[in-house]
N, C-alpha and C. Protein backbone atom coordinates (compact mmCIF):
# COMPACT_ATOMS: atom_id res chain seq x y z
N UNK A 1 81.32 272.63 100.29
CA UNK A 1 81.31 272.00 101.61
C UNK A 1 82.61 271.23 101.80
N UNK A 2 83.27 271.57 102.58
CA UNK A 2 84.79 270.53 103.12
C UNK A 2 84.15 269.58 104.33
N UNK A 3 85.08 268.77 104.47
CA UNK A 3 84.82 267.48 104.65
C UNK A 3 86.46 266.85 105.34
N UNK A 4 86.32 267.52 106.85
CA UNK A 4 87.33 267.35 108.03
C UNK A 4 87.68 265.78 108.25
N UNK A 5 88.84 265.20 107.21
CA UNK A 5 88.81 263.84 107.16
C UNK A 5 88.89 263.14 109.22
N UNK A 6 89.99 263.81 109.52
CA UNK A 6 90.26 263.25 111.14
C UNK A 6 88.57 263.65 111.87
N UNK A 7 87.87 264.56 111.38
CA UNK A 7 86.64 264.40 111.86
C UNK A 7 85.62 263.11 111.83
N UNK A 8 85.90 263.10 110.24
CA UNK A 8 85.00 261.74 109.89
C UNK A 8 85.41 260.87 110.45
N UNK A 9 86.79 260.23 110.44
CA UNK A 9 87.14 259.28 111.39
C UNK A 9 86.96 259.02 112.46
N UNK A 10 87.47 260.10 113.44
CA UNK A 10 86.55 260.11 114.76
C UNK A 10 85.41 259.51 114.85
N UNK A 11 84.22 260.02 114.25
CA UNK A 11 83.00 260.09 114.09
C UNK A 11 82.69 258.44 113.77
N UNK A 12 83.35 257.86 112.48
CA UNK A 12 83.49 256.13 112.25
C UNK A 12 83.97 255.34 113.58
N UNK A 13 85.01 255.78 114.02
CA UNK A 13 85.67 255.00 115.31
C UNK A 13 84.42 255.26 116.52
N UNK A 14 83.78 256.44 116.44
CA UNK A 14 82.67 256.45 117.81
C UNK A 14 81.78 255.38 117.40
N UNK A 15 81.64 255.34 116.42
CA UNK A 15 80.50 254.54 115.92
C UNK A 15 80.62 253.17 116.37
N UNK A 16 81.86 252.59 115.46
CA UNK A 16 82.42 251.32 115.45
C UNK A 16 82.57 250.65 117.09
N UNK A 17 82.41 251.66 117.66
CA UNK A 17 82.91 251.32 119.84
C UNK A 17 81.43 251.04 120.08
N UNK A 18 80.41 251.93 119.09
CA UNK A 18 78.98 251.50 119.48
C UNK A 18 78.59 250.31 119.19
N UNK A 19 78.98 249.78 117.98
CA UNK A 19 78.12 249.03 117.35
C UNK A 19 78.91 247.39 118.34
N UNK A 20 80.24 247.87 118.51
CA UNK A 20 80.99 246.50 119.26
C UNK A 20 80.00 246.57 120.83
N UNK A 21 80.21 247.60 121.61
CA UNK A 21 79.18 247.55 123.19
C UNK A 21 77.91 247.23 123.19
N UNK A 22 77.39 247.51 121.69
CA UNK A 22 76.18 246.73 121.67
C UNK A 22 76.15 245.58 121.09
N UNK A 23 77.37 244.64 120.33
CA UNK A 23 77.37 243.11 119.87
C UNK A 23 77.72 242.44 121.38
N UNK A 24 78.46 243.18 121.99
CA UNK A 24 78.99 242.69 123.37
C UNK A 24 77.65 242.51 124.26
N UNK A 25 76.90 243.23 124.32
CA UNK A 25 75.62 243.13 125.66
C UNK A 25 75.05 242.12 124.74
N UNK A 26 74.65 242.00 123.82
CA UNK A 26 73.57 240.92 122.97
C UNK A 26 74.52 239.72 123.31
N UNK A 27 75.66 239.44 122.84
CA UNK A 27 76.38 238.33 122.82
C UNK A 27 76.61 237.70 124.66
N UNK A 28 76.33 238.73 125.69
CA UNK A 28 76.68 237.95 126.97
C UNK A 28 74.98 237.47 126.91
N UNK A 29 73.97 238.31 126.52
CA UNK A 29 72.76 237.74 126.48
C UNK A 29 72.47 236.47 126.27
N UNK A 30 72.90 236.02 125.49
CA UNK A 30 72.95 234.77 124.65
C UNK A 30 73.34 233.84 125.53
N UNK A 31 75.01 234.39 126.15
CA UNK A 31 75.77 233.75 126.74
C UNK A 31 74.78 233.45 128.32
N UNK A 32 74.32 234.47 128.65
CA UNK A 32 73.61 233.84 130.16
C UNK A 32 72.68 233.20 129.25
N UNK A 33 71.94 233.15 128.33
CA UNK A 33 70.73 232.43 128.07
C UNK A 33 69.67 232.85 128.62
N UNK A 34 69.48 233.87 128.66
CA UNK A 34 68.33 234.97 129.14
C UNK A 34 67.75 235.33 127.80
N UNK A 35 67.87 234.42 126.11
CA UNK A 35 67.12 235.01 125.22
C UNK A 35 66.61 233.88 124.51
N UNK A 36 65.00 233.76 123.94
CA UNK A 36 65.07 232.33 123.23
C UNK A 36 65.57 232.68 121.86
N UNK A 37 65.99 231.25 121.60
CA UNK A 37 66.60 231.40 120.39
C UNK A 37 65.55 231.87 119.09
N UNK A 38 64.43 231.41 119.35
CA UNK A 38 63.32 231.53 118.71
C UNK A 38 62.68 233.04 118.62
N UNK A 39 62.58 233.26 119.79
CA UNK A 39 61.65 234.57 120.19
C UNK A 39 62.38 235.59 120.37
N UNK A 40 63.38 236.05 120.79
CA UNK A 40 64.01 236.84 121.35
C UNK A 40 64.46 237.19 123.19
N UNK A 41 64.37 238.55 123.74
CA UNK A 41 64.51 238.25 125.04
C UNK A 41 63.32 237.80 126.18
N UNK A 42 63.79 237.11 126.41
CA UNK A 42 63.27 236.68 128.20
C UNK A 42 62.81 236.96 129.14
N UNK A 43 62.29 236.78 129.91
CA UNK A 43 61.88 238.18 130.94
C UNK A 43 61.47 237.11 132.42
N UNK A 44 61.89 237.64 132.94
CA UNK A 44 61.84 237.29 134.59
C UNK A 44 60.83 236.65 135.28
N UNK A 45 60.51 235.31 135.40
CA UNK A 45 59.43 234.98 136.50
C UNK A 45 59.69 235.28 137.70
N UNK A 46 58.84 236.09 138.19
CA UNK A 46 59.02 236.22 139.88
C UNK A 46 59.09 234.85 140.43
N UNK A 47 57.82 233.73 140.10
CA UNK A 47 57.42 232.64 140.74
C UNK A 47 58.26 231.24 140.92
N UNK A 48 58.74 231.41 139.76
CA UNK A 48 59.96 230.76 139.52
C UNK A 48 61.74 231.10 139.22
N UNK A 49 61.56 232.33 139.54
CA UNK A 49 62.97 232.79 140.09
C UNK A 49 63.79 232.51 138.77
N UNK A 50 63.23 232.36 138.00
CA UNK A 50 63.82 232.03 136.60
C UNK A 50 63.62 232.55 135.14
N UNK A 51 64.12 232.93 134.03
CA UNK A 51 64.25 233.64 132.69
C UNK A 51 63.22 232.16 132.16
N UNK A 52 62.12 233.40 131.90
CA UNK A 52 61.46 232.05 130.58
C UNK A 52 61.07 232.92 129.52
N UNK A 53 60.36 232.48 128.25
CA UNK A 53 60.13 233.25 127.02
C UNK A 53 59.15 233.70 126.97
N UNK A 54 58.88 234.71 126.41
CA UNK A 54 57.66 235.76 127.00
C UNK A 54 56.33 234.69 126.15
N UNK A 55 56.76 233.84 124.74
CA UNK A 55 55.82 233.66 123.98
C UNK A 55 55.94 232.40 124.03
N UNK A 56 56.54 231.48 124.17
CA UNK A 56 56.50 230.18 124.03
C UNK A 56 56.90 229.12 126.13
N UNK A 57 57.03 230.53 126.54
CA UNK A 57 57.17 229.62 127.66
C UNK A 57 58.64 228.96 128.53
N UNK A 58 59.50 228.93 127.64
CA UNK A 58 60.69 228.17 127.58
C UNK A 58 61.00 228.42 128.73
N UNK A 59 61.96 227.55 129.59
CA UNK A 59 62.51 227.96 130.95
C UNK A 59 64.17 228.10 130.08
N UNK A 60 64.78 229.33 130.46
CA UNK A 60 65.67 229.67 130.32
C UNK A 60 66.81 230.01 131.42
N UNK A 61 68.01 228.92 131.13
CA UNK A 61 69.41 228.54 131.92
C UNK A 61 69.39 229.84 132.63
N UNK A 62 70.22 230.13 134.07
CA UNK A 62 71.09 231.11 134.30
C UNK A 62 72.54 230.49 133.78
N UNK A 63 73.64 231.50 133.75
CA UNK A 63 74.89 231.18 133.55
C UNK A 63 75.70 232.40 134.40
N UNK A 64 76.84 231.84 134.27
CA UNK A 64 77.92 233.18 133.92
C UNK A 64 78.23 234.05 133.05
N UNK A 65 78.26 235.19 133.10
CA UNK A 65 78.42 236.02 132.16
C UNK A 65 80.27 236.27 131.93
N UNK A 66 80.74 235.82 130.91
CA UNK A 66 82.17 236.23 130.50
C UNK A 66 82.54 237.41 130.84
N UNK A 67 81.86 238.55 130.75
CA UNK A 67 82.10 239.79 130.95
C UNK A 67 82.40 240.26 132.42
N UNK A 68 82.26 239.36 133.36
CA UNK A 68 82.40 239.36 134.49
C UNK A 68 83.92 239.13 135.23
């Protein structure tokens, strides 16, 4: 079996763009504060127009997102 080094690379670099676009969406997450620190993500009150924690309740900030 051969083993197409500029393939593998490719293949590492696709990866490496994944694993950064997905530290990037988690990290603006954080950054709006749409996640508890505790629980994980947040989820939308209609009633209160606001991010709270699915399990503990928390009212969770809006912000700006850097990525913006």
């Amino acid at each position: 079996m051969q083993i197409n080094v500029a393939d593998l690379f490719k293949k590492m670099e696709d990866m490496d763009n994944l694993l950064e676009n997905a530290f990037a969406f988690t990290e603006s997450l954080y950054y709006l504060e749409k996640m508890c620190p505790e629980h994980g993500v947040g989820e939308r009150n209609l009633i209160l127009q606001r991010y709270t924690c699915w399990k503990c309740g928390k009212l969770l900030k809006k912000g700006k997102s850097f990525l913006k």
